[in-house]
Protein backbone atom coordinates (compact mmCIF):
# COMPACT_ATOMS: atom_id res chain seq x y z
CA UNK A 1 27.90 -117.67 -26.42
CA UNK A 2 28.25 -116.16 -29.53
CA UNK A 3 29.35 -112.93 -30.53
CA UNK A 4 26.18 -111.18 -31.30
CA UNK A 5 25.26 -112.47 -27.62
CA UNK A 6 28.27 -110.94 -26.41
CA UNK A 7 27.61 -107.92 -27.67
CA UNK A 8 24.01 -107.89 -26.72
CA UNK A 9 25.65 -108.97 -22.75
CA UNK A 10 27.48 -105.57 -23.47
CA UNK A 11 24.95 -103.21 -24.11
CA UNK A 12 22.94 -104.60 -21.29
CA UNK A 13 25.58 -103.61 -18.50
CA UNK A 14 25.80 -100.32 -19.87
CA UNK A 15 22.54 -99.70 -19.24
CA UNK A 16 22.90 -100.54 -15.91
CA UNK A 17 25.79 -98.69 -15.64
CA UNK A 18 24.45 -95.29 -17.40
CA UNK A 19 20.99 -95.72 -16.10
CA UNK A 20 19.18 -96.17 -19.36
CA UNK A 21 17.62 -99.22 -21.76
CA UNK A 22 20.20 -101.72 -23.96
CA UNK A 23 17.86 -100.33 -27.31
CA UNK A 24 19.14 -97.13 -26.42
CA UNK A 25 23.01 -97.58 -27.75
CA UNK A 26 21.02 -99.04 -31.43
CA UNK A 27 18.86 -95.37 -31.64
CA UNK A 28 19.82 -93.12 -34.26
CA UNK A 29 18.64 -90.50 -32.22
CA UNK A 30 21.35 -89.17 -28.98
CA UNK A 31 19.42 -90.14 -25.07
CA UNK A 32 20.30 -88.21 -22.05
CA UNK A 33 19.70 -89.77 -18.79
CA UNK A 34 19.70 -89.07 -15.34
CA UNK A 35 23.04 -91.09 -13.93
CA UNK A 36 21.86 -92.99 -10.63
CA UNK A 37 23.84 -95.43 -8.56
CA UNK A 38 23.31 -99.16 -9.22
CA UNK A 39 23.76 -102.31 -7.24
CA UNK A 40 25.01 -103.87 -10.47
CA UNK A 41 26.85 -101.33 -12.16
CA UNK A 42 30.86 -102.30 -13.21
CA UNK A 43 32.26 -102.05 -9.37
CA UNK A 44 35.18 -99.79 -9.80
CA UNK A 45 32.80 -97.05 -11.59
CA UNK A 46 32.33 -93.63 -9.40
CA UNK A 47 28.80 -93.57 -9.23
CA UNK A 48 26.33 -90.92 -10.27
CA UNK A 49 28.33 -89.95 -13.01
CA UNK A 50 28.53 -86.05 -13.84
CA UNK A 51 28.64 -86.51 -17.28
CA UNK A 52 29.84 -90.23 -19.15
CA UNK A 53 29.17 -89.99 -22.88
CA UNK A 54 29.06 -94.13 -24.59
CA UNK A 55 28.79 -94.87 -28.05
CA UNK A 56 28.35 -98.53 -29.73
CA UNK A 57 28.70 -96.20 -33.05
CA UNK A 58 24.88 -95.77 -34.21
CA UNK A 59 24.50 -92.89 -31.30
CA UNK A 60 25.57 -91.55 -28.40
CA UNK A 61 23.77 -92.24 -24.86
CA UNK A 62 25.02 -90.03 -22.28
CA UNK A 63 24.52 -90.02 -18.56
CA UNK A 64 24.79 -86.98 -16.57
CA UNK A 65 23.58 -85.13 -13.60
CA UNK A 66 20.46 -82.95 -14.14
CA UNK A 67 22.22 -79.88 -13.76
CA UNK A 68 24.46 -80.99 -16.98
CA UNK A 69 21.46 -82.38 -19.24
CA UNK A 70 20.49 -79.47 -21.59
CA UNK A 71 24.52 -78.81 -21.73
CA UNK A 72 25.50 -82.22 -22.99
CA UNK A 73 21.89 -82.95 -24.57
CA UNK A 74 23.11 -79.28 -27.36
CA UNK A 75 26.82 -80.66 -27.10
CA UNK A 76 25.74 -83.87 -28.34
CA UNK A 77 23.51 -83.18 -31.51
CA UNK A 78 25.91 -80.17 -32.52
CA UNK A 79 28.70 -82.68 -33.97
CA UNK A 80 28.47 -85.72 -35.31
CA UNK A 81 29.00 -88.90 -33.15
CA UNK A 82 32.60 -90.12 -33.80
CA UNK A 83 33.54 -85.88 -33.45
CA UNK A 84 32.13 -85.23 -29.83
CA UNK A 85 34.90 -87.99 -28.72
CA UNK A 86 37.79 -85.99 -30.58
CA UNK A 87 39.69 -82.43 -30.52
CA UNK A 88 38.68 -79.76 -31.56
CA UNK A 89 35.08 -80.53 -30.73
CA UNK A 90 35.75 -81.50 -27.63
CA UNK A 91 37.19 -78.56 -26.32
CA UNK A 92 33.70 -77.01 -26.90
CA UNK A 93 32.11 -79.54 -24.19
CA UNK A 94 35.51 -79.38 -21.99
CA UNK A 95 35.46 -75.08 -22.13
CA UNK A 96 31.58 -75.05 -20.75
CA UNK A 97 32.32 -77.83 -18.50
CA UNK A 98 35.46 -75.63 -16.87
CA UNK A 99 33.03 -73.09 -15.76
CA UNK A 100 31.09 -75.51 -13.56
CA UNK A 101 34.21 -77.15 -11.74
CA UNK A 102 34.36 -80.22 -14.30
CA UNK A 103 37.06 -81.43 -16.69
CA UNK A 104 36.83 -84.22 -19.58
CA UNK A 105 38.77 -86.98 -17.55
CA UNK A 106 38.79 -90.46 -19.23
CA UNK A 107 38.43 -91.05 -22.82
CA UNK A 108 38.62 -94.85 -23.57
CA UNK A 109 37.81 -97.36 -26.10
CA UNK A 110 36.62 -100.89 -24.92
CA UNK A 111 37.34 -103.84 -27.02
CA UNK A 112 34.70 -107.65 -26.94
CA UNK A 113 36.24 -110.76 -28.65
CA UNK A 114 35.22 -111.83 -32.17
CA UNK A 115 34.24 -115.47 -31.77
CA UNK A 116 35.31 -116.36 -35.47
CA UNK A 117 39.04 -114.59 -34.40
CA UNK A 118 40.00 -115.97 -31.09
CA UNK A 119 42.37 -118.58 -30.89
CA UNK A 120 45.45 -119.45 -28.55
CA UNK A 121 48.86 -117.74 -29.25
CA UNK A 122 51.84 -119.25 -28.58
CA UNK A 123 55.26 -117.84 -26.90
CA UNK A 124 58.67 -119.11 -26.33
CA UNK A 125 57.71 -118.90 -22.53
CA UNK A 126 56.04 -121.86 -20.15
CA UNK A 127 51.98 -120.32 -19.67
CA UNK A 128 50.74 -121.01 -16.28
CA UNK A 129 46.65 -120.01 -15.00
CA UNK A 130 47.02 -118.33 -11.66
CA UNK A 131 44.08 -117.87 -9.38
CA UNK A 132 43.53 -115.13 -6.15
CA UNK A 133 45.86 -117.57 -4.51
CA UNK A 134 48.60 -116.67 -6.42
CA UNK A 135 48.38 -112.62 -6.48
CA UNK A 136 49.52 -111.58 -2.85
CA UNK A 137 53.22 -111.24 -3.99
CA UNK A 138 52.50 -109.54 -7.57
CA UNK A 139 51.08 -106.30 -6.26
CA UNK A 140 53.95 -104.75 -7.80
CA UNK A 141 54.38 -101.84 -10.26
CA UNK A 142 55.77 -103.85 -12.85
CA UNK A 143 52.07 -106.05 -12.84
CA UNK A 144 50.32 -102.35 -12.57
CA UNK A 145 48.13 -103.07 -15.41
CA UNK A 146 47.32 -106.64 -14.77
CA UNK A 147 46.47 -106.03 -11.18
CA UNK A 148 44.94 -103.48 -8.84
CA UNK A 149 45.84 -103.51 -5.05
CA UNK A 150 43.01 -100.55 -4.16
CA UNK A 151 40.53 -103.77 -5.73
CA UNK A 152 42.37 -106.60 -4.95
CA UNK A 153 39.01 -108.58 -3.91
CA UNK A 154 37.96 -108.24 -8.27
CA UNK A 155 41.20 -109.71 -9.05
CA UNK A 156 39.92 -113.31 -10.21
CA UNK A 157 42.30 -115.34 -12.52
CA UNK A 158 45.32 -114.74 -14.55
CA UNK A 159 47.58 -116.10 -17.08
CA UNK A 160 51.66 -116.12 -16.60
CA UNK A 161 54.46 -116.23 -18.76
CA UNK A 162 57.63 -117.81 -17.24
CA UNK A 163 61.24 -117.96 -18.05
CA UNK A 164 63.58 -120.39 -15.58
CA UNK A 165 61.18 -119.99 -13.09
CA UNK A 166 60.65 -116.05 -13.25
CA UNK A 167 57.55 -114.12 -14.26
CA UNK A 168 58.08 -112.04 -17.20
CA UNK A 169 54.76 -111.46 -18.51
CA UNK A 170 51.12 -111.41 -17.05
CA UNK A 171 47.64 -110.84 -17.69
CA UNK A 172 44.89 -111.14 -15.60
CA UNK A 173 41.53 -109.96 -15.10
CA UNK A 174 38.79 -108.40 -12.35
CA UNK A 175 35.52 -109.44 -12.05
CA UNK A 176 34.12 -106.01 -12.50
CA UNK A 177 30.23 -107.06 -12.96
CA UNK A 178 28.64 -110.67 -12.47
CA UNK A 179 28.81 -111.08 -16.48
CA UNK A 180 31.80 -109.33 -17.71
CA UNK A 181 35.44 -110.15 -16.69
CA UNK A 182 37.88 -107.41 -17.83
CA UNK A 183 42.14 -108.26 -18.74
CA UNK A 184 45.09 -106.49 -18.13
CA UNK A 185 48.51 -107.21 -19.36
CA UNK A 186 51.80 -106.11 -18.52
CA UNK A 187 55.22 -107.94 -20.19
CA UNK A 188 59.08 -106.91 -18.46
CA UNK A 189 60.86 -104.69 -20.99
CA UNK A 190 63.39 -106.87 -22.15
CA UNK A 191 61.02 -109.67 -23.07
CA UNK A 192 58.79 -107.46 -25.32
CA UNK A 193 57.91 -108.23 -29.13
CA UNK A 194 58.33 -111.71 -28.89
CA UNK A 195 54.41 -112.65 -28.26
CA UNK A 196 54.28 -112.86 -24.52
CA UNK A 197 51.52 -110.29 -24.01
CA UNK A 198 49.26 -112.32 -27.20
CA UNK A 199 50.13 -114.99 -25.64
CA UNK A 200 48.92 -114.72 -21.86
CA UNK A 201 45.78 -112.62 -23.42
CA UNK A 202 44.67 -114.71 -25.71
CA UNK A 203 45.00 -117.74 -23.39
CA UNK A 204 43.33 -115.47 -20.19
CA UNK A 205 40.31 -114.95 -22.66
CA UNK A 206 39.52 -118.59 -23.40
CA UNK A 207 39.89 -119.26 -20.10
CA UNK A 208 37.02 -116.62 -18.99
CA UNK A 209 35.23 -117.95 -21.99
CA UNK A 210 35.28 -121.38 -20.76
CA UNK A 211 33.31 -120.05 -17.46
CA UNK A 212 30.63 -118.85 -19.01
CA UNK A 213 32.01 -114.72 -18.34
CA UNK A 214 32.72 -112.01 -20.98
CA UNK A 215 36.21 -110.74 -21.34
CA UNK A 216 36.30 -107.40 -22.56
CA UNK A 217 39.68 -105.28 -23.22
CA UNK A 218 40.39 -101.37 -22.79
CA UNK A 219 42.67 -98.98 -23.74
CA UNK A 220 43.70 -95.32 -24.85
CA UNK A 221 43.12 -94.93 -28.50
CA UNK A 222 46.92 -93.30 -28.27
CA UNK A 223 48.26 -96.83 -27.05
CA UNK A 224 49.34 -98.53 -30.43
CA UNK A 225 50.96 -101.55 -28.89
CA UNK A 226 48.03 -102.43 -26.59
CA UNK A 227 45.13 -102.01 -29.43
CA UNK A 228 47.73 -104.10 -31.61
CA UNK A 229 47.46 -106.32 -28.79
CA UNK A 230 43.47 -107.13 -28.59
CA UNK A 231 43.96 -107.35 -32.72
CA UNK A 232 45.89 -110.49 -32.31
CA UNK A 233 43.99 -112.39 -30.03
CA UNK A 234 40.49 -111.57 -31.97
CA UNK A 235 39.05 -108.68 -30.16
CA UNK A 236 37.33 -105.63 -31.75
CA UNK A 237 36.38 -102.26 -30.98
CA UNK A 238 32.95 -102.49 -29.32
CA UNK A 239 31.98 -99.18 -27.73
CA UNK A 240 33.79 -95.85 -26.66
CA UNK A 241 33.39 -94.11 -23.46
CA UNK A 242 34.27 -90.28 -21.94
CA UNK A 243 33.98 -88.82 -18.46
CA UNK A 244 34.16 -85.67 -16.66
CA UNK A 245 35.51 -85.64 -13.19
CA UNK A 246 35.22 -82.65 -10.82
CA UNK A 247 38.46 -80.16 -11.76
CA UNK A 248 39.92 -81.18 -7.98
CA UNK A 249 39.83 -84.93 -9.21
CA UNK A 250 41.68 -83.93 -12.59
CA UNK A 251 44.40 -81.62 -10.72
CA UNK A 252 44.96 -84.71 -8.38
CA UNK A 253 45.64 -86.98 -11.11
CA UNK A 254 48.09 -84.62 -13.18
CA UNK A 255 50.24 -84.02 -9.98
């Protein structure tokens, strides 16, 4: 593969995920879309959407119910693109979402590797791959990011950091669509800043690489350390996501 074909791998699941064509994200016009559920949409995604706004940075594509389309569609061409995913725009779609029982829920920005970047990382720590096999006994909170117990069954290969014997840092990665692969990481406290999380990342994407799948990275544009993270082992920003969830969801989540 090569990057552009990564890309291109990109934009075609999130058409299948938002319901809509992979020319759409290269428009320099905003689509709305009707969200429908899809046998090959990313598994863990809740699916119709209510609203899920994407941008690849020419446009935004956004996938809602038809009750939200002439909402979003005025939302959407008021601002410019890189706004509508920001305060204090977004408190305009947030405020008219509040009166219908939604809530903006997830804001994200997902990372693909840079072909001409990606290279192994050392550590001062022995690297081992780990397969399904091995996960049963990590379901732990310390491994929260790497793994997910409520998908356990996505959870397909991993990279490990050991010292004497002892797991101190992990990433690993879910098959979360038949093409795309995505990675985790979590490092224990006291063995932070010393390249274990490069390390197991950058060595967990050349592995996925090497079977033919996409890796692909997210994380909060607030979490520094993580985006410094996918800068070291070659990854770049790709595309930008936000959902609304039903207010009930939201209150759930917050405690």
């Amino acid at each position: 593969m090569t990057s552009r074909e990564i890309l291109q791998i990109a934009m075609d699941q999130s058409a299948v995920d938002l319901n809509c064509e992979p020319a759409d994200f290269l428009s320099e016009e905003n689509k709305v879309v009707l969200s429908h559920k899809s046998e090959g949409a990313r598994k863990y995604l809740e699916l119709p959407f209510s609203c899920n706004l994407v941008s690849y940075g020419s446009n935004i594509v956004a996938s809602v119910q038809p009750e939200y389309a002439q909402l979003v569609k005025d939302y959407v061409n008021r601002f410019p693109v890189e706004h509508c995913f920001e305060t204090p725009n977004l408190h305009v779609l947030n405020d008219a979402f509040r009166d219908r029982g939604q809530l903006v829920c997830f804001m994200a920005e997902y990372w693909l590797p840079d072909l001409d970047k990606v290279c192994l990382l050392d550590c001062p720590y022995e690297l081992r791959v780990l397969t399904q096999a091995d996960f049963p006994p990590l379901y732990r909170p310390e491994w929260g990011n790497a793994l997910c117990e409520k998908r356990k069954e996505l959870d397909v290969l991993g990279v490990g950091a050991y010292d004497k014997g002892g797991l101190v840092g992990f990433a690993a990665c879910s098959a979360d669509s038949d093409t795309m692969w995505q990675i985790g990481v979590d490092v224990l406290p006291e063995y932070r800043r010393q390249g274990v999380a490069s390390a197991v990342t950058s060595k967990l994407t050349r592995e996925i690489l090497n079977r033919g799948k996409v890796p692909f990275y997210c994380c909060a544009w607030s979490n520094v350390k993580s985006a410094r993270n996918a800068v070291r082992c070659g990854y770049r920003p790709a595309w930008v996501e936000m959902t609304a969830k039903t207010k009930e969801y939201v209150d759930k989540m917050n405690g």
